[in-house]
C-alpha atoms as a PDB file:
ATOM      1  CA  UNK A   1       0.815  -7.025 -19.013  1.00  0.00           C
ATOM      2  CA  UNK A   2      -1.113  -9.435 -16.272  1.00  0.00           C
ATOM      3  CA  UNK A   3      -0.781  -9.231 -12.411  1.00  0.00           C
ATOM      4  CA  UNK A   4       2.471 -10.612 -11.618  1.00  0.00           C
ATOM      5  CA  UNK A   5       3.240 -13.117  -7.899  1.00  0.00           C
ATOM      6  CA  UNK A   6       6.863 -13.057  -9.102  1.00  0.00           C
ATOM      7  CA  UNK A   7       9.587 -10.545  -9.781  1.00  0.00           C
ATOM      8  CA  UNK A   8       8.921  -8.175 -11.599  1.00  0.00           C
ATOM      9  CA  UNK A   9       6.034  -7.461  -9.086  1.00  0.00           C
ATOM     10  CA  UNK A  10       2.931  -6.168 -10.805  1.00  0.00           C
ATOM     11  CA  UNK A  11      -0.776  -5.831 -10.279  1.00  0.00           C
ATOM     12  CA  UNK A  12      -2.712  -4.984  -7.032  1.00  0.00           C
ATOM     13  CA  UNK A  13      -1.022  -4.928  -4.129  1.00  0.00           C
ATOM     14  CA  UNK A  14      -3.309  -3.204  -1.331  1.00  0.00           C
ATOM     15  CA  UNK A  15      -2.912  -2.353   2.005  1.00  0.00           C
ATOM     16  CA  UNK A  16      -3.923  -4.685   4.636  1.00  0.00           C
ATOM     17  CA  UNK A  17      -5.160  -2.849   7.608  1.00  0.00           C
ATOM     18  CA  UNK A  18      -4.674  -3.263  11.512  1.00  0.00           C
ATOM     19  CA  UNK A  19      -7.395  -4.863  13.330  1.00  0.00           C
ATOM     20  CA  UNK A  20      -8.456  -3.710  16.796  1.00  0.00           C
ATOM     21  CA  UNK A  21     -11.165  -5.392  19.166  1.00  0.00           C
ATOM     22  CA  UNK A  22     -12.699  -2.143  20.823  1.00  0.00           C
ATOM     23  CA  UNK A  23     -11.050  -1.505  23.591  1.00  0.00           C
ATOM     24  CA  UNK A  24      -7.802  -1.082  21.379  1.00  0.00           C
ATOM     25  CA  UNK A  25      -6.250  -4.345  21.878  1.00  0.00           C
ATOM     26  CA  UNK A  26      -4.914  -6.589  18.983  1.00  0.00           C
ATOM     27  CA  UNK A  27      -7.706  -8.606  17.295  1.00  0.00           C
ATOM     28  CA  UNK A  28      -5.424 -11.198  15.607  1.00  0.00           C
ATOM     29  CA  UNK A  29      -8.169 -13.760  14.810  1.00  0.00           C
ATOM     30  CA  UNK A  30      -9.816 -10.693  13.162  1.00  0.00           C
ATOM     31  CA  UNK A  31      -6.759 -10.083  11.205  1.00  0.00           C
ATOM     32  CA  UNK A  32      -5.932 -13.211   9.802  1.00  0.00           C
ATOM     33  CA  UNK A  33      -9.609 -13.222   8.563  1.00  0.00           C
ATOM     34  CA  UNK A  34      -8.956  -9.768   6.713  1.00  0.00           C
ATOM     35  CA  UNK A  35      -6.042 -11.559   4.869  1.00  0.00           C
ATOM     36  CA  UNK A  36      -8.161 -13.922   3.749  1.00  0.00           C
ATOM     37  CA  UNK A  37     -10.827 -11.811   2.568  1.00  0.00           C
ATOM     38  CA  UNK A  38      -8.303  -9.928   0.984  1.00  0.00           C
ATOM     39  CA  UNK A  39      -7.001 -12.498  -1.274  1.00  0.00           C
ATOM     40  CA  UNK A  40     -10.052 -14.004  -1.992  1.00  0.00           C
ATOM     41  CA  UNK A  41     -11.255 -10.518  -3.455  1.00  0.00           C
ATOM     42  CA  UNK A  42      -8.415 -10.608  -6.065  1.00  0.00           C
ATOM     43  CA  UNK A  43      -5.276  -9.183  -4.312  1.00  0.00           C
ATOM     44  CA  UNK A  44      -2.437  -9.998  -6.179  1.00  0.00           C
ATOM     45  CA  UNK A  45      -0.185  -9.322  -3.051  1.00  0.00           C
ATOM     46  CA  UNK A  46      -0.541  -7.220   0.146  1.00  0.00           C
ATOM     47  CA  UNK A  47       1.299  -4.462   2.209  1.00  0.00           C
ATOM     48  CA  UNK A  48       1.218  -4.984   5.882  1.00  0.00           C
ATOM     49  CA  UNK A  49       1.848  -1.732   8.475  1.00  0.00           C
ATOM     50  CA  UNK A  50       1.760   0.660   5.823  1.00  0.00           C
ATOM     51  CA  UNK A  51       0.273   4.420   6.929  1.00  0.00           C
ATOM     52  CA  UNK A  52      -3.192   3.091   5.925  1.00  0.00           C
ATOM     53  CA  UNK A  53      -2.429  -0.060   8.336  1.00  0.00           C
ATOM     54  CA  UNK A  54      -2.396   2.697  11.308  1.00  0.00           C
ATOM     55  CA  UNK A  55       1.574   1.857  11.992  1.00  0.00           C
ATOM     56  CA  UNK A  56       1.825   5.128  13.893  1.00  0.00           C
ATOM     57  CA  UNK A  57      -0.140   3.525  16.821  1.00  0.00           C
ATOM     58  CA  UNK A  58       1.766   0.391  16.616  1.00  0.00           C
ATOM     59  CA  UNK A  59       4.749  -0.701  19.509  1.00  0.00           C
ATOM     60  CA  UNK A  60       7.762  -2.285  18.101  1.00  0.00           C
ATOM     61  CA  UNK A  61       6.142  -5.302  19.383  1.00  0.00           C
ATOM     62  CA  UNK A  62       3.415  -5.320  17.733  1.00  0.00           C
ATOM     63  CA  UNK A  63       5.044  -4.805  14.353  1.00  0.00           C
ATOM     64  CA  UNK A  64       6.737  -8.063  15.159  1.00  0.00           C
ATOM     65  CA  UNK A  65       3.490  -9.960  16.129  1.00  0.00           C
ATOM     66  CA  UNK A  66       1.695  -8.585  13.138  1.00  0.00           C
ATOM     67  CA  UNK A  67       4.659  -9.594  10.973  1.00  0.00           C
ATOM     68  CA  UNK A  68       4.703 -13.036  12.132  1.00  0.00           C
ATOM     69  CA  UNK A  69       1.369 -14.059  12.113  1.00  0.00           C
ATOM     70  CA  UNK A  70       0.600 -12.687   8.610  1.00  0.00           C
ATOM     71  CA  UNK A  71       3.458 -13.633   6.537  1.00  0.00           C
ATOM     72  CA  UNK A  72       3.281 -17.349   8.544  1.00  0.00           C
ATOM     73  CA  UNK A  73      -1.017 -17.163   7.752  1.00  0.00           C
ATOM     74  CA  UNK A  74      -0.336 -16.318   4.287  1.00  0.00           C
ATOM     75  CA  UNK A  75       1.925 -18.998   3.517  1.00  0.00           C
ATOM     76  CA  UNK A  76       2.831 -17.635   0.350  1.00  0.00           C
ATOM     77  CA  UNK A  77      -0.670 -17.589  -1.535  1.00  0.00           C
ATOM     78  CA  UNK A  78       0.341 -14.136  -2.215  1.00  0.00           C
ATOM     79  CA  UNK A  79       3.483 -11.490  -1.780  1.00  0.00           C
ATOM     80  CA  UNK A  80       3.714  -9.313   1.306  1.00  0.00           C
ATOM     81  CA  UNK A  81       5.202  -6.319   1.090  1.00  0.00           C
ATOM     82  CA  UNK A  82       6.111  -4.940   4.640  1.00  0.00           C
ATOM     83  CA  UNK A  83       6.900  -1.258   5.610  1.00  0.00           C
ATOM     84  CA  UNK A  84       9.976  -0.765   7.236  1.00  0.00           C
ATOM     85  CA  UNK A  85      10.046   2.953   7.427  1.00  0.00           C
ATOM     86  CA  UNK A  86      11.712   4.421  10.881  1.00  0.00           C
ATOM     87  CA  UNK A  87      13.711   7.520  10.384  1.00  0.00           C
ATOM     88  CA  UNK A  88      17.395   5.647  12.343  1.00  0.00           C
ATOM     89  CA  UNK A  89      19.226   3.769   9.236  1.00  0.00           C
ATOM     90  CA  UNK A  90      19.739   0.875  11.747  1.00  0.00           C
ATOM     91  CA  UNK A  91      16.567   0.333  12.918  1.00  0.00           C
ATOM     92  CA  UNK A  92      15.031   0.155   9.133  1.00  0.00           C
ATOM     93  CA  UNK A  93      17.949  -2.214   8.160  1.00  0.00           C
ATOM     94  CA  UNK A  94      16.415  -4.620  11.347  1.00  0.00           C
ATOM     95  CA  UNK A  95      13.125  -4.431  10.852  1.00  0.00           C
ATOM     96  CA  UNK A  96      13.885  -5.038   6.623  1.00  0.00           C
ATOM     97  CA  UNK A  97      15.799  -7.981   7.651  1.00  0.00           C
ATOM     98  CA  UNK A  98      13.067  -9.119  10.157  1.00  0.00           C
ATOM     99  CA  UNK A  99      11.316  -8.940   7.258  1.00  0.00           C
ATOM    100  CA  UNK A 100      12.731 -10.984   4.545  1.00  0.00           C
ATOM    101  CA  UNK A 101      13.548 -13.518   7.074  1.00  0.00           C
ATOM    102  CA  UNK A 102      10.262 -14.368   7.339  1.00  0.00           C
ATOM    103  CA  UNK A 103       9.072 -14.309   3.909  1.00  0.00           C
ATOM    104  CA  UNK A 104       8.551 -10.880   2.707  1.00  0.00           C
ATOM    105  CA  UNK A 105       9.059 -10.245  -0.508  1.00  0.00           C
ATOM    106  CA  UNK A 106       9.671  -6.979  -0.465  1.00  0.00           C
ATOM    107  CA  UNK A 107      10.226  -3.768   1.968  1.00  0.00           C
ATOM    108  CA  UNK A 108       8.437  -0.258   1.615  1.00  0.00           C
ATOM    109  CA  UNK A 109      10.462   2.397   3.359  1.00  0.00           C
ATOM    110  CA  UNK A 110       9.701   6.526   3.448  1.00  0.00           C
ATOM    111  CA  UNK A 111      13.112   8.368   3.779  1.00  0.00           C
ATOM    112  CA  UNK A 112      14.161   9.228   7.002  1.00  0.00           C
ATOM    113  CA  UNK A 113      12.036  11.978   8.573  1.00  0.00           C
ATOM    114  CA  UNK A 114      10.447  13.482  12.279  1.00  0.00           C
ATOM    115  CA  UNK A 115       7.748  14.901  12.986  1.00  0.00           C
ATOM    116  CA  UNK A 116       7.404  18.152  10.980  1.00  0.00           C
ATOM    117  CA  UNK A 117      11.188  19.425  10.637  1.00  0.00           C
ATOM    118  CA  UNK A 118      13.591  16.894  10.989  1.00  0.00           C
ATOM    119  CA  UNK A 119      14.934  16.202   7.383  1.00  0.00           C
ATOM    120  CA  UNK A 120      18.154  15.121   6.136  1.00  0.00           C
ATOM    121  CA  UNK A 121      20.112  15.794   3.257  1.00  0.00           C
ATOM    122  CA  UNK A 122      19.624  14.170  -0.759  1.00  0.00           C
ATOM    123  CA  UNK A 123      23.381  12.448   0.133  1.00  0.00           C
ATOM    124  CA  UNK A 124      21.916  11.631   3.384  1.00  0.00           C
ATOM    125  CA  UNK A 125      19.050   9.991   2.027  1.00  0.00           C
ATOM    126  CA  UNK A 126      20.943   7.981  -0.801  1.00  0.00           C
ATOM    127  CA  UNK A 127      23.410   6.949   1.974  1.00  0.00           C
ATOM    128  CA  UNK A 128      20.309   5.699   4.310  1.00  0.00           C
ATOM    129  CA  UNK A 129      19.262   3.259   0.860  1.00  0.00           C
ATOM    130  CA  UNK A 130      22.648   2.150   0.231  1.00  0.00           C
ATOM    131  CA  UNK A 131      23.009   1.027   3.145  1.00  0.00           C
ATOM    132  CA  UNK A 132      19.638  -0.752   3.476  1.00  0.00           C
ATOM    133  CA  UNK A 133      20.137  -2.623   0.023  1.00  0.00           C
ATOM    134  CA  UNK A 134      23.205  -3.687   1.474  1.00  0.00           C
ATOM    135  CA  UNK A 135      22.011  -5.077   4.266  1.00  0.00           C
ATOM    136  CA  UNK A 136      19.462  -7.270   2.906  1.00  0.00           C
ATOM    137  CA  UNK A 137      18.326  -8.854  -0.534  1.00  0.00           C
ATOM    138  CA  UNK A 138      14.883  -8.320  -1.493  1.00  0.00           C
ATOM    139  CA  UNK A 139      13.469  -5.286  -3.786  1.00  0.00           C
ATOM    140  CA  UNK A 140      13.367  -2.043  -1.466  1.00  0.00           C
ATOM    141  CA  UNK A 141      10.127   0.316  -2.392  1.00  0.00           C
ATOM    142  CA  UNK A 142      10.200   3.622  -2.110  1.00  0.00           C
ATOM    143  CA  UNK A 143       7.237   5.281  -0.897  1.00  0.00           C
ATOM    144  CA  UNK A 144       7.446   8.711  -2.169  1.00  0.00           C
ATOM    145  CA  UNK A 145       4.428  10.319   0.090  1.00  0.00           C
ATOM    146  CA  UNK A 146       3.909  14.475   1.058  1.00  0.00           C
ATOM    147  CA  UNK A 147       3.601  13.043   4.448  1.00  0.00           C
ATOM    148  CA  UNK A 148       7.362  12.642   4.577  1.00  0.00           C
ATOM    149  CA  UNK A 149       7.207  16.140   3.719  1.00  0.00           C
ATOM    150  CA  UNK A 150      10.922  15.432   1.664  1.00  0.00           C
ATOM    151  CA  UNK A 151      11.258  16.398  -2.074  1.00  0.00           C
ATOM    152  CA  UNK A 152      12.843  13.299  -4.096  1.00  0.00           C
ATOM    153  CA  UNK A 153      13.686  14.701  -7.523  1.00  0.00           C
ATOM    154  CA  UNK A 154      13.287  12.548  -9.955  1.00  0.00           C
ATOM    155  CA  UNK A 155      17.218  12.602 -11.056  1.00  0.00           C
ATOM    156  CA  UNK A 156      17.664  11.605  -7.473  1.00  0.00           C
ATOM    157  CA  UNK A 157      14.955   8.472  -7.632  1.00  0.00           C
ATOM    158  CA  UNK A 158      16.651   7.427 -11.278  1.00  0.00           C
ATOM    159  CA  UNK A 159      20.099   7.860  -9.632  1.00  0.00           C
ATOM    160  CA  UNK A 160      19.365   5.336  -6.853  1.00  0.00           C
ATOM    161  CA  UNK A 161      17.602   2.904  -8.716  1.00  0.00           C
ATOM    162  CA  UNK A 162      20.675   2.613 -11.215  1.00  0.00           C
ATOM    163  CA  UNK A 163      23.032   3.048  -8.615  1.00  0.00           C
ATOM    164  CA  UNK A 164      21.427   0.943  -5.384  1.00  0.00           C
ATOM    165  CA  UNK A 165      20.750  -3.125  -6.345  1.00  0.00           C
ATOM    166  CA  UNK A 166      17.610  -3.645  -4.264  1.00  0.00           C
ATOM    167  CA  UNK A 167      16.272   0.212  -4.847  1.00  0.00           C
ATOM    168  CA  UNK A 168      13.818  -0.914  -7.712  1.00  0.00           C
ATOM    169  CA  UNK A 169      10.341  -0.007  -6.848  1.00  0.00           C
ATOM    170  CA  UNK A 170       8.447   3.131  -6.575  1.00  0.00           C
ATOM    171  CA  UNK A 171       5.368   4.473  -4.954  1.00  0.00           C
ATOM    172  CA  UNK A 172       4.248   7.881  -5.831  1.00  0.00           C
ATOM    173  CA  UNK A 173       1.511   9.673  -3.898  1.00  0.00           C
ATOM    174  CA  UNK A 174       2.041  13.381  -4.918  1.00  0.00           C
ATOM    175  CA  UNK A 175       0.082  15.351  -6.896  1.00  0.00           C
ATOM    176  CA  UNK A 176       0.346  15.200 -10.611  1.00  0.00           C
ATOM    177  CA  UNK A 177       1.957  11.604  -9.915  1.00  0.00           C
ATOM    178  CA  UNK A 178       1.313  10.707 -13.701  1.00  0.00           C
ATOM    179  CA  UNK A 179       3.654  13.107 -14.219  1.00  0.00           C
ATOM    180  CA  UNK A 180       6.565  12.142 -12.182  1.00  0.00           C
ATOM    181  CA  UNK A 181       5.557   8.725 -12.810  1.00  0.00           C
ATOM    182  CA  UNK A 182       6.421   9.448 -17.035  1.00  0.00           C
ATOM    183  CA  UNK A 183       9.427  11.337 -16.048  1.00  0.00           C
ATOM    184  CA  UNK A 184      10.854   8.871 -13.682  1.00  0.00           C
ATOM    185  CA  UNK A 185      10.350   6.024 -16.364  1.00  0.00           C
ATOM    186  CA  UNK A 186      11.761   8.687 -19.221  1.00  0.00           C
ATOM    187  CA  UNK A 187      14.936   9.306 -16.925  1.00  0.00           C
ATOM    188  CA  UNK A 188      15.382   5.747 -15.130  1.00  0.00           C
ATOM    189  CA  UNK A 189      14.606   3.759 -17.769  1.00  0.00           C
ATOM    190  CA  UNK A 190      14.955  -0.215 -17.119  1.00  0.00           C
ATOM    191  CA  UNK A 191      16.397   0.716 -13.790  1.00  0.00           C
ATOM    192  CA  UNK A 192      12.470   1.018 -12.975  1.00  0.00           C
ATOM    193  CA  UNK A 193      11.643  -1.981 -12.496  1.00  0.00           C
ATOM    194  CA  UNK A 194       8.090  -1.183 -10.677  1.00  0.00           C
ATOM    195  CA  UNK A 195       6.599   2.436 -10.868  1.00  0.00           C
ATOM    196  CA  UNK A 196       3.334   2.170  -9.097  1.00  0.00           C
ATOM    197  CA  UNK A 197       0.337   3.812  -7.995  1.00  0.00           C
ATOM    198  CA  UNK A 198      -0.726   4.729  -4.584  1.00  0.00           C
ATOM    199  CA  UNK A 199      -3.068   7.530  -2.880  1.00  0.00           C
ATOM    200  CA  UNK A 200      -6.229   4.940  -2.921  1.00  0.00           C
ATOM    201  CA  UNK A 201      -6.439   4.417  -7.107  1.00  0.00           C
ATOM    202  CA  UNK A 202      -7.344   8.210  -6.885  1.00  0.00           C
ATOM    203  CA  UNK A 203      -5.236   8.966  -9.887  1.00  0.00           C
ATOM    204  CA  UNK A 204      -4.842   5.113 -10.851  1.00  0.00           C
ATOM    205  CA  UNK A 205      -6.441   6.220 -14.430  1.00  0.00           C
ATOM    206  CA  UNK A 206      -3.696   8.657 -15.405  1.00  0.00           C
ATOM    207  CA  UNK A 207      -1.144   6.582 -13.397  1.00  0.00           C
ATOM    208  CA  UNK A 208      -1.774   3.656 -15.806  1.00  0.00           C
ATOM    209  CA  UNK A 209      -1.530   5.879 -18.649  1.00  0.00           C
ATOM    210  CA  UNK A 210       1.576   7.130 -17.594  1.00  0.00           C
ATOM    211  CA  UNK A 211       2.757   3.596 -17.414  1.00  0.00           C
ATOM    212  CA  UNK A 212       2.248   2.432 -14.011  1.00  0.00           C
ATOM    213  CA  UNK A 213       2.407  -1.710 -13.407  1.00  0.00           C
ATOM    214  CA  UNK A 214       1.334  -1.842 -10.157  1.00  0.00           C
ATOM    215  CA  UNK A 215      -0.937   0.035  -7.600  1.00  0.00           C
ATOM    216  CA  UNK A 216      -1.368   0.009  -3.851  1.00  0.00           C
ATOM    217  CA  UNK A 217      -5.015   0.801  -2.783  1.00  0.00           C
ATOM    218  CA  UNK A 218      -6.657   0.349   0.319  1.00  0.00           C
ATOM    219  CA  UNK A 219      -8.171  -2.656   1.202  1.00  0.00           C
ATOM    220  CA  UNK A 220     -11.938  -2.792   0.916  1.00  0.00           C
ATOM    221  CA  UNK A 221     -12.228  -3.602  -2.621  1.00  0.00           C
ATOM    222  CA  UNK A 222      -9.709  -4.757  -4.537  1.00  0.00           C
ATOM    223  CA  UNK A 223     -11.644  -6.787  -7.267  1.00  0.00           C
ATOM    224  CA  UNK A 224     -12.947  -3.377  -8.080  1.00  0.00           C
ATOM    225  CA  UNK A 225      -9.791  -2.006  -8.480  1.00  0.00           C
ATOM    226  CA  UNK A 226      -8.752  -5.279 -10.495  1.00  0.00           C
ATOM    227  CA  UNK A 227     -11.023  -4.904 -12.696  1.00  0.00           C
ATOM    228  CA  UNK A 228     -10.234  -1.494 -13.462  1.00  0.00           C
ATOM    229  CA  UNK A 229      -5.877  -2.608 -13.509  1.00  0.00           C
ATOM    230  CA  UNK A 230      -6.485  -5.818 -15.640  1.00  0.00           C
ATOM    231  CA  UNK A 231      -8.574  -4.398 -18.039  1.00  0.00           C
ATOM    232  CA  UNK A 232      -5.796  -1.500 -18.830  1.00  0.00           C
ATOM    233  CA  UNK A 233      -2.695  -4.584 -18.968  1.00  0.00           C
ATOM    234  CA  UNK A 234      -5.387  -6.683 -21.111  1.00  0.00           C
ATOM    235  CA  UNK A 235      -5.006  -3.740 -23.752  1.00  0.00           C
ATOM    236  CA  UNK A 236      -8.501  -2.640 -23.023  1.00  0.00           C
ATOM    237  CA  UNK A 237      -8.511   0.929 -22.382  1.00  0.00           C
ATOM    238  CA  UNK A 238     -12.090   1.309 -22.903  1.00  0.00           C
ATOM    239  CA  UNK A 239     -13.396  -1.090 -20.513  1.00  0.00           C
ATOM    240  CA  UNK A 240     -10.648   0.312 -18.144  1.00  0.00           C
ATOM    241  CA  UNK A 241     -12.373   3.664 -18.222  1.00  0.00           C
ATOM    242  CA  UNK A 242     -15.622   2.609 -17.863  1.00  0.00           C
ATOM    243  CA  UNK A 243     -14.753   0.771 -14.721  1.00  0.00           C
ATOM    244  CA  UNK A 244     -12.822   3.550 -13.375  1.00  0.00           C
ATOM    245  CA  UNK A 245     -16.068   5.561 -13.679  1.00  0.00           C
ATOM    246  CA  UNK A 246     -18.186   2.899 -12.202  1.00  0.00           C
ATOM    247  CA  UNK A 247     -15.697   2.533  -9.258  1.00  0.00           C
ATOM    248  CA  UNK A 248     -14.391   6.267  -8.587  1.00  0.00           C
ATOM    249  CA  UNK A 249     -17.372   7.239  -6.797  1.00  0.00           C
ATOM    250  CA  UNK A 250     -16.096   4.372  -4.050  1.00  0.00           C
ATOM    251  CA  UNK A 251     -12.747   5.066  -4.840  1.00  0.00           C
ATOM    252  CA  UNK A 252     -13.290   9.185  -3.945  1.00  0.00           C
ATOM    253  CA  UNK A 253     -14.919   8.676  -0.922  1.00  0.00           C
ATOM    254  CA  UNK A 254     -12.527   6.734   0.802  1.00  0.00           C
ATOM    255  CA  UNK A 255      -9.543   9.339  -0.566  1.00  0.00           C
ATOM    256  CA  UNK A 256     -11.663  12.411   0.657  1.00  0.00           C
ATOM    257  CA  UNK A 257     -13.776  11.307   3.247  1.00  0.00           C
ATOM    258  CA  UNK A 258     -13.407   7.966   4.990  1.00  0.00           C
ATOM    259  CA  UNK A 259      -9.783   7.436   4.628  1.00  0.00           C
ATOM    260  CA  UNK A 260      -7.928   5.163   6.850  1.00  0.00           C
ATOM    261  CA  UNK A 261     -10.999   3.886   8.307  1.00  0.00           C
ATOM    262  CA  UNK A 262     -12.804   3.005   4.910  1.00  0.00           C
ATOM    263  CA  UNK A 263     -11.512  -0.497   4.354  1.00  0.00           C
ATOM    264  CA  UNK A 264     -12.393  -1.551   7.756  1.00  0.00           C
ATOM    265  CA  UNK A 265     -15.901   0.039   8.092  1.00  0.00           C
ATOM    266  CA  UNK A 266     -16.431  -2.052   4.879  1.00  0.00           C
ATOM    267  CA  UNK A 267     -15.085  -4.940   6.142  1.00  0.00           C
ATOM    268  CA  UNK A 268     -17.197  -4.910   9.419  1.00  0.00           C
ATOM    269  CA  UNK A 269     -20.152  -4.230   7.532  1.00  0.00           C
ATOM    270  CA  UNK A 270     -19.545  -7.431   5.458  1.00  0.00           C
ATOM    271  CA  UNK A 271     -18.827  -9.689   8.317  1.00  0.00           C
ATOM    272  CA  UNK A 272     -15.410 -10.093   7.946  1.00  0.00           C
ATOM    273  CA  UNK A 273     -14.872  -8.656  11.208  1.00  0.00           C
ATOM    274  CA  UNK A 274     -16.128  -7.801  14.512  1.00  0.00           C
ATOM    275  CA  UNK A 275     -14.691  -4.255  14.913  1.00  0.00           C
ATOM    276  CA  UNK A 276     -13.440  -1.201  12.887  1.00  0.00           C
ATOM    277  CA  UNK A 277     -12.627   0.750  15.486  1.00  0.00           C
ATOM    278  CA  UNK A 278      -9.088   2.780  15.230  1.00  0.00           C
ATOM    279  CA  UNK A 279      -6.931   2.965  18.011  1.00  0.00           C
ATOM    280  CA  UNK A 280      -6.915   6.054  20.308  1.00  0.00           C
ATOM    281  CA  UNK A 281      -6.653   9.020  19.768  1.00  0.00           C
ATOM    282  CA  UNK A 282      -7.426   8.901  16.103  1.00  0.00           C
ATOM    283  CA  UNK A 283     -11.117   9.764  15.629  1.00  0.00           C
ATOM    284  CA  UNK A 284     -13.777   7.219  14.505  1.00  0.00           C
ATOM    285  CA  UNK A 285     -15.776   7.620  11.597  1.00  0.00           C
ATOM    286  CA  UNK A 286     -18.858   9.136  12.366  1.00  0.00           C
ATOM    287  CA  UNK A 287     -21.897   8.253  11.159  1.00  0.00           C
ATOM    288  CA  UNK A 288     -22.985  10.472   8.436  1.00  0.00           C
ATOM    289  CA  UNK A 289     -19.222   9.669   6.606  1.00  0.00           C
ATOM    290  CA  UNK A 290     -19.778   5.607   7.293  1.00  0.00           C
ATOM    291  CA  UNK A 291     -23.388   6.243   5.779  1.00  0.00           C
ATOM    292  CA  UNK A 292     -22.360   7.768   2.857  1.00  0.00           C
ATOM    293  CA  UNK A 293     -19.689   5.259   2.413  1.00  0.00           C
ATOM    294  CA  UNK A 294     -21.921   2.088   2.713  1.00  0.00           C
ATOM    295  CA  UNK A 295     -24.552   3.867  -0.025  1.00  0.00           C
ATOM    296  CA  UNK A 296     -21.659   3.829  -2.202  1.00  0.00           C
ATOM    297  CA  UNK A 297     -20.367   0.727  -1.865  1.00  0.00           C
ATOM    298  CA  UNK A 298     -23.731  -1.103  -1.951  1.00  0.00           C
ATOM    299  CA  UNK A 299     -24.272   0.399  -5.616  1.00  0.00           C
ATOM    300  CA  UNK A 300     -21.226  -1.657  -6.499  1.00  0.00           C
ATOM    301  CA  UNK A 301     -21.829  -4.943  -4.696  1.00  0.00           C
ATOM    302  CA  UNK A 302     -18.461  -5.429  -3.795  1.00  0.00           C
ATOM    303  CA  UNK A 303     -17.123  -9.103  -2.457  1.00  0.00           C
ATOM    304  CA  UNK A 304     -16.421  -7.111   0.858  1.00  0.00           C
ATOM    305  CA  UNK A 305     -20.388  -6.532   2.074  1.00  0.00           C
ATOM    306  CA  UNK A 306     -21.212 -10.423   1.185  1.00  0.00           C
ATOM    307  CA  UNK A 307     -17.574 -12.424   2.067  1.00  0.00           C
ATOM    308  CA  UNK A 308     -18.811 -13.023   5.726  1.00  0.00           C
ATOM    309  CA  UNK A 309     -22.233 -13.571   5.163  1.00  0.00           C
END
């Protein structure tokens, strides 16, 4: 199965993330140069203002301006994915139709949630889809992430996907995803049009196995993480292994140590931009993490470290 630019969307999609001069600001030129880098590395599409993109620091603005500018620098090389998520049904149906009106093609959306407590109901939550497939006409993704803190069974997830037109995709961050991931396909069946991988390739191994066709990684790296995904569709399970070894050192420390940060610490590094700092208050990376990082990555050579040099 190769990467896929059209419907059914398959292959890796990562996360592009938010670029900030260092006083905070908006570094759009910057950004536009991370999109590039970013396809020329191998990404078969991108997600823009994901949780890895740092969307929790962004103004509704911003989102816009963001929006705009990427989907209109892209031009269609590649798909964009764009979150969505907001926790009022209304305001997700805007932004989602924001969205596809200028070119996304497709929407990632968390069910609706707040802050530690506020939760809503299963019939709630299937109401808050319907209603967002109705309101637009691109695939809807559902990002199935513990920091929702919301339980979707899996007969929920099948029920919407056969039940819901544009409720079709599905990204699964939980632990022991590979085996949701076989359930939901057992359950859903052709209904499941994409069940992907997420949580940084962490699992991306077992998630293939279990028979994922996509996966949604951060951004530092992606022909490492292609060569790890094409291998697998190519048949190739042996060379997928051994690249998932070569790469899961890389891969692990930006799950358990760099996080959020790790694509654009890579990224300055390389010379693709000018600054990876976050936006206050989340922390920098300090210095011991960023050097252990870096050691890692330069064992690799990754097309990040050389692209702007």
């Amino acid at each position: 199965m190769s990467a896929s630019a059209t419907r059914p969307y398959r292959g890796v999609f990562p996360v592009v993330p938010t670029i900030f001069n260092a006083d905070g600001t908006l570094d759009l030129p910057g950004q536009l140069r991370c999109v590039d880098f970013m396809i020329d590395a191998g990404s078969t599409g991108l997600c823009i203002l994901a949780n890895f993109s740092e969307q929790f620091v962004l103004s509704d603005a911003e989102r816009e301006t963001l929006t705009r500018a990427i989907l209109e620098h892209v031009a269609g090389r590649v798909p964009v994915i764009v979150t969505t998520t907001h926790y009022s049904t209304q305001i997700c149906i805007e932004r989602s139709q924001l969205a596809e009106s200028l070119g996304a093609a497709m929407v990632m959306v968390m069910p609706p949630y707040h802050g530690a407590t506020f939760r809503v109901s299963e019939g709630q939550i299937e109401g808050f889809y319907q209603r967002l497939s109705d309101g637009i006409n691109i695939p809807i993704m559902i990002q199935d992430a513990p920091v929702a803190g919301t339980p979707l069974s899996v007969p929920l997830l099948a029920r919407m996907a056969t039940h819901i037109a544009n409720v079709k995709y599905f990204k699964l961050e939980m632990p022991q995803a590979a085996s949701k991931m076989r359930e939901l396909i057992r359950v859903g069946g052709a209904a499941i049009e994409g069940p992907w991988d997420g949580e940084e390739a962490i699992t991306l191994l077992a998630d293939l196995d279990a028979g994922a066709t996509g996966a949604m990684t951060g951004g530092g790296f992606p022909d490492g993480i292609r060569k790890i995904f094409d291998a697998f569709h190519a048949g190739d399970r042996e060379t997928a292994v051994v690249e998932y070894g070569r790469w899961l050192p890389l891969i692990n420390y930006e799950n358990r140590q760099g996080g959020i940060l790790t694509a654009k610490a890579l990224m300055k590094e390389g010379g693709v931009i000018k600054s990876d700092a976050p936006r206050h208050p989340f922390p920098e990376m300090s210095p011991e993490v960023r050097a252990g990082l870096l050691d890692a990555a330069k064992r690799l050579d990754p097309l990040v470290l050389r692209w702007g040099k």
